[in-house]
C-alpha atoms as a PDB file:
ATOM      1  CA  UNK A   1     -22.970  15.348  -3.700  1.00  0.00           C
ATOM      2  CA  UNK A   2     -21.398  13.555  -0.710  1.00  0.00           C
ATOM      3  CA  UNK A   3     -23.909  10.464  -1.595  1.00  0.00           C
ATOM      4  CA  UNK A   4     -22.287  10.175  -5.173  1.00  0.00           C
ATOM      5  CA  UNK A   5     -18.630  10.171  -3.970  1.00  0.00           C
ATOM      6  CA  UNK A   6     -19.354   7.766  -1.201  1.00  0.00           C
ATOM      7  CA  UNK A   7     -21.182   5.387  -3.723  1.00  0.00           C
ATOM      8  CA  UNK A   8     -18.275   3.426  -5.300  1.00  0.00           C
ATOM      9  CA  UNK A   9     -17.417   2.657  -1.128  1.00  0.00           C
ATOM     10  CA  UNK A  10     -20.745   0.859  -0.128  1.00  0.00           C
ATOM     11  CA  UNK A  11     -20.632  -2.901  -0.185  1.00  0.00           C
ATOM     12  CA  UNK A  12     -19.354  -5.702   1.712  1.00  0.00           C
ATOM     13  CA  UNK A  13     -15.448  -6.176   1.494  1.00  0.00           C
ATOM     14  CA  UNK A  14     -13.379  -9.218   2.532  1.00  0.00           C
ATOM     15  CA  UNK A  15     -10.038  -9.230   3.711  1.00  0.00           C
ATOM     16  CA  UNK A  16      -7.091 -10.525   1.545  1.00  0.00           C
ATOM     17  CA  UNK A  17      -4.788 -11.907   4.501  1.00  0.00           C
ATOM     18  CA  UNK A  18      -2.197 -13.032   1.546  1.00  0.00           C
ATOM     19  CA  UNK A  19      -1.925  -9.576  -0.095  1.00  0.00           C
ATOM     20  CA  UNK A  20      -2.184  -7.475   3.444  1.00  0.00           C
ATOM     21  CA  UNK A  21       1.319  -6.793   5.896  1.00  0.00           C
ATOM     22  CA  UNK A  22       1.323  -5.632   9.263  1.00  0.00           C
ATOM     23  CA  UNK A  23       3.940  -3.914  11.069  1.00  0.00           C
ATOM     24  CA  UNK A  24       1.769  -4.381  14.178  1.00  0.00           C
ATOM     25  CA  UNK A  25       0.149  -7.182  15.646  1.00  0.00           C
ATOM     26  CA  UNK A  26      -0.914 -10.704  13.414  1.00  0.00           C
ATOM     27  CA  UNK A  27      -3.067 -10.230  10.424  1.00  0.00           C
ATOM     28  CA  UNK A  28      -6.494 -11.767  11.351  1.00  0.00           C
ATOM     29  CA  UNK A  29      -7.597 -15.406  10.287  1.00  0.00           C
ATOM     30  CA  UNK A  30     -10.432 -13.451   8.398  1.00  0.00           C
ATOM     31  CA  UNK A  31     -12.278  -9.975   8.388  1.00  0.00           C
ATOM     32  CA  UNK A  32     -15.149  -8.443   6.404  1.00  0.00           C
ATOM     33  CA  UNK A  33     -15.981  -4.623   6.312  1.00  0.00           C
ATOM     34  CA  UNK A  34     -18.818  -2.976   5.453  1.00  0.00           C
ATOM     35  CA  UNK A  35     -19.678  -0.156   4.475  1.00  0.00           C
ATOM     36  CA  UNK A  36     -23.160   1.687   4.086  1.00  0.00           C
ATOM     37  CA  UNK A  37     -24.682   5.459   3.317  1.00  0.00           C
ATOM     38  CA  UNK A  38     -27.161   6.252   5.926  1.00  0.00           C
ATOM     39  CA  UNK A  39     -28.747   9.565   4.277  1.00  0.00           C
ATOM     40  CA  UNK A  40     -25.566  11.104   3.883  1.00  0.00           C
ATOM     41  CA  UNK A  41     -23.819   9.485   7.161  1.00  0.00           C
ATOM     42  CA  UNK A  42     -21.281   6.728   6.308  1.00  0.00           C
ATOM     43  CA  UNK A  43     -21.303   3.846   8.390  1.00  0.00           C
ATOM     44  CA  UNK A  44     -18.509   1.073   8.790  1.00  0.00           C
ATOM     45  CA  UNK A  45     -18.884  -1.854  10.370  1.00  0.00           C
ATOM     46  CA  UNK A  46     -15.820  -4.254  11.198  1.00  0.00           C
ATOM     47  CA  UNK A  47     -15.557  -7.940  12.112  1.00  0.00           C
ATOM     48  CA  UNK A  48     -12.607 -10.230  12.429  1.00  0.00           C
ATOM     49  CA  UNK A  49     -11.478 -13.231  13.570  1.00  0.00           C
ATOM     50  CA  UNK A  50      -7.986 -12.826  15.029  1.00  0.00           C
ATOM     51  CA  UNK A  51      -4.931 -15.406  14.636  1.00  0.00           C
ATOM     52  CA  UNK A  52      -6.130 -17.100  18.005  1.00  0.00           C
ATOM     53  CA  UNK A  53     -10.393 -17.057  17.129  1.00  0.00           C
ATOM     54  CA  UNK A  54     -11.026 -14.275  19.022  1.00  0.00           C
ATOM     55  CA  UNK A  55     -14.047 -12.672  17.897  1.00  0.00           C
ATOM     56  CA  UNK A  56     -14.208  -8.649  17.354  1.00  0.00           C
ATOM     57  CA  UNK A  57     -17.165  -6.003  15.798  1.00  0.00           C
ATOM     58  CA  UNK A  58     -16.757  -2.678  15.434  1.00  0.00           C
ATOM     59  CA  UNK A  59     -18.608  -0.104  14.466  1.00  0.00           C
ATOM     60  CA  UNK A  60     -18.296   3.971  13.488  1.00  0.00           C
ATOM     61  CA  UNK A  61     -19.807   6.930  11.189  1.00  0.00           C
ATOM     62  CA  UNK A  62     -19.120   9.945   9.810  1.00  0.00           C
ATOM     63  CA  UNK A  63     -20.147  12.430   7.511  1.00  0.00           C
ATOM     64  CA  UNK A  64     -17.817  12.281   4.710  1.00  0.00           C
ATOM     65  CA  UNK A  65     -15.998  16.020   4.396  1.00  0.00           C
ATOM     66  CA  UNK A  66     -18.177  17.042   6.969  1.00  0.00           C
ATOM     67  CA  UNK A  67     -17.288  18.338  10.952  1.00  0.00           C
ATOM     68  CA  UNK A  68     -14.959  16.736  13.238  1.00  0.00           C
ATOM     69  CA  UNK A  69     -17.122  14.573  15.748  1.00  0.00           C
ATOM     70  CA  UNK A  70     -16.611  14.169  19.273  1.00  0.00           C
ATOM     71  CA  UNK A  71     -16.650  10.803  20.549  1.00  0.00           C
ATOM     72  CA  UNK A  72     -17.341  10.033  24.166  1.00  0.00           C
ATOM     73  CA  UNK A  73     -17.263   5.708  23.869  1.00  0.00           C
ATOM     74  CA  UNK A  74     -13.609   5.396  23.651  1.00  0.00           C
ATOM     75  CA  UNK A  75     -10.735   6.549  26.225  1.00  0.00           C
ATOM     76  CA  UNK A  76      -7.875   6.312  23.642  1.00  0.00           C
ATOM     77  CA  UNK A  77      -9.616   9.441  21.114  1.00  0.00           C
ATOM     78  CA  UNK A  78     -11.967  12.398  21.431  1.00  0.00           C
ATOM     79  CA  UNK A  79     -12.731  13.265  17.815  1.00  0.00           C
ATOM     80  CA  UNK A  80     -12.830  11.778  14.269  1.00  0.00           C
ATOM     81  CA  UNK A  81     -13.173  12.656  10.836  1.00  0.00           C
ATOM     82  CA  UNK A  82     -14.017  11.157   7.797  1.00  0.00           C
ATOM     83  CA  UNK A  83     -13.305  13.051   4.360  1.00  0.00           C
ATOM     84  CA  UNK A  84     -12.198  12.526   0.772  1.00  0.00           C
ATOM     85  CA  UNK A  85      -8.682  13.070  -0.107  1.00  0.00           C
ATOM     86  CA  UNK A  86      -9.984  12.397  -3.825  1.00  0.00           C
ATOM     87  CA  UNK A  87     -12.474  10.502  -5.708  1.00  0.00           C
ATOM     88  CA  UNK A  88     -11.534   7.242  -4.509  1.00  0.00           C
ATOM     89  CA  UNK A  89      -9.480   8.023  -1.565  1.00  0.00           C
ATOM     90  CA  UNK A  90     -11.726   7.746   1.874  1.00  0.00           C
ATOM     91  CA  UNK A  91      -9.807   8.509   4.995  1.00  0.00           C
ATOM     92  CA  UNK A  92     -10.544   8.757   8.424  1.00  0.00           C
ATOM     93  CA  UNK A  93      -8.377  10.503  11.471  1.00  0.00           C
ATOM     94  CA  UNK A  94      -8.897   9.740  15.271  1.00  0.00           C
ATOM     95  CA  UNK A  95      -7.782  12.273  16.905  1.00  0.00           C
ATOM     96  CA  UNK A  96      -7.079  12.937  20.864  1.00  0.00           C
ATOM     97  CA  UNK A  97      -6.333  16.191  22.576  1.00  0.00           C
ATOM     98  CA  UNK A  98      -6.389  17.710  19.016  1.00  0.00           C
ATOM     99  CA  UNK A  99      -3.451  15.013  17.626  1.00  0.00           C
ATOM    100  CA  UNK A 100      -4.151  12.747  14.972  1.00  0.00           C
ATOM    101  CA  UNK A 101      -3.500   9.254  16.760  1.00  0.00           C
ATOM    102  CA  UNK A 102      -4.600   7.358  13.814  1.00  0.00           C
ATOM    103  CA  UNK A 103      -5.288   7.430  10.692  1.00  0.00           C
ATOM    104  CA  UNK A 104      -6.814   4.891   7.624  1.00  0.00           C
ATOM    105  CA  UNK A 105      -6.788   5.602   4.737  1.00  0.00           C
ATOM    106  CA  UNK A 106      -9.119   3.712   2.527  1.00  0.00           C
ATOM    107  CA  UNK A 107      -8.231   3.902  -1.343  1.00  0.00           C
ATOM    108  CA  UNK A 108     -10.786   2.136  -4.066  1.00  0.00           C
ATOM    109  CA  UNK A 109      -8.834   0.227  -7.093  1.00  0.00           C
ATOM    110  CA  UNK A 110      -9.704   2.169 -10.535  1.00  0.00           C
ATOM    111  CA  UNK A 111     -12.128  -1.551 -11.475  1.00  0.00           C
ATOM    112  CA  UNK A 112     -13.607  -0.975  -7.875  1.00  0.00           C
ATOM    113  CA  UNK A 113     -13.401  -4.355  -6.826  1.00  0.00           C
ATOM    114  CA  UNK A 114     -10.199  -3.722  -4.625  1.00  0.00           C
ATOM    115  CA  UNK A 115     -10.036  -1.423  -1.119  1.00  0.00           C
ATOM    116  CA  UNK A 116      -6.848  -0.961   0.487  1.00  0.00           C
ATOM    117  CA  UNK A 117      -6.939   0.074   3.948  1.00  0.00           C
ATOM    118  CA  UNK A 118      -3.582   1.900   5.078  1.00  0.00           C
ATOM    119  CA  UNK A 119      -3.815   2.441   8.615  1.00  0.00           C
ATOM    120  CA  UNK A 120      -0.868   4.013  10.932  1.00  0.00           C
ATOM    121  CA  UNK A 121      -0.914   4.392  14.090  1.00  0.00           C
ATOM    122  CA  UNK A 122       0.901   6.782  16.075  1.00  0.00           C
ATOM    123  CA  UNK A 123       2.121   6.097  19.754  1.00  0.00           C
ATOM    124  CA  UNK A 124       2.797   9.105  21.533  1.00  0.00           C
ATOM    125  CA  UNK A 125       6.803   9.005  22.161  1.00  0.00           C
ATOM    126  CA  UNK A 126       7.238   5.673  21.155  1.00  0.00           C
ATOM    127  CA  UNK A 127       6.475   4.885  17.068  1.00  0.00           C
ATOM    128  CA  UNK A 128       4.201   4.590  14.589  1.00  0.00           C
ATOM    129  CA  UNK A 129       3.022   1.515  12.954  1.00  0.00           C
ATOM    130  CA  UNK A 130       1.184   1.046   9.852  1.00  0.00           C
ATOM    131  CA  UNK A 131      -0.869  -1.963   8.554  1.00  0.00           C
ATOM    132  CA  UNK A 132      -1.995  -2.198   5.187  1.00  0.00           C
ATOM    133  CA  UNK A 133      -5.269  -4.622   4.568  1.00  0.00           C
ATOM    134  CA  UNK A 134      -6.522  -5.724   1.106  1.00  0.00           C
ATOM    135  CA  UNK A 135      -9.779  -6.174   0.624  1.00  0.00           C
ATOM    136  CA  UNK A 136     -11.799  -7.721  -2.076  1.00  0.00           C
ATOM    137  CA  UNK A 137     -15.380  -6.727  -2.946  1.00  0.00           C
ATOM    138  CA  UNK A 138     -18.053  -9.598  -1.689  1.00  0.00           C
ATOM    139  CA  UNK A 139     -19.925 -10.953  -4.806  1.00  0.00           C
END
């Protein structure tokens, strides 16, 4: 079941600035991620403090291995989707016009107490760029 697989994900997970690189933009002062199982409907929710204190949230869902969605909020994609690329590999594509634009892949350490986030970003004719954030599970 999709509520077993997501299981090991759901928590509260705090960025590792020190053990995270990013090939675009600063690394934030400080970010937490959560992430929750709504009947079946995973639910992230982002907040970070950037380099200069600016204050962001952020919010999305998906059901894991389930349809693309279309999203109407954003200009930059259409359509996401969340599935499992294994038991403790999470990743989500944004997609616009049919092209993946971005994609994170969120992989659980074998204790469970570490999430690495490998996002890349692709921009159309110019490059791609890919951060990698460490998280550590919130006690």
């Amino acid at each position: 079941m999709i509520e077993d697989k997501i299981a090991p994900f759901i928590g509260t997970w705090i960025l590792d600035s020190d053990a995270s690189e990013f090939e675009q933009g600063d690394p934030p002062k400080s970010a937490t991620l959560k992430i929750e199982d709504n009947f079946g409907m995973a639910v992230f929710t982002m907040n970070q403090v950037s380099a200069d204190g600016a204050v962001t949230n952020d919010s999305f869902e998906g059901v894991p291995d389930g349809p693309e969605v279309k999203l109407g909020k954003s200009g930059l994609v259409d359509a996401m989707r969340l599935v499992f690329a294994n038991d403790r590999n999470l990743v989500s594509e944004a997609r616009r016009g049919g092209l993946t634009i971005m994609k994170a892949a969120r992989e659980l350490s074998e204790d469970g107490r570490t999430l690495t986030v490998t996002q890349t970003v692709h921009l159309v004719d110019v490059a791609s760029f890919t951060n990698v954030s460490v998280y550590r599970r919130a006690q």
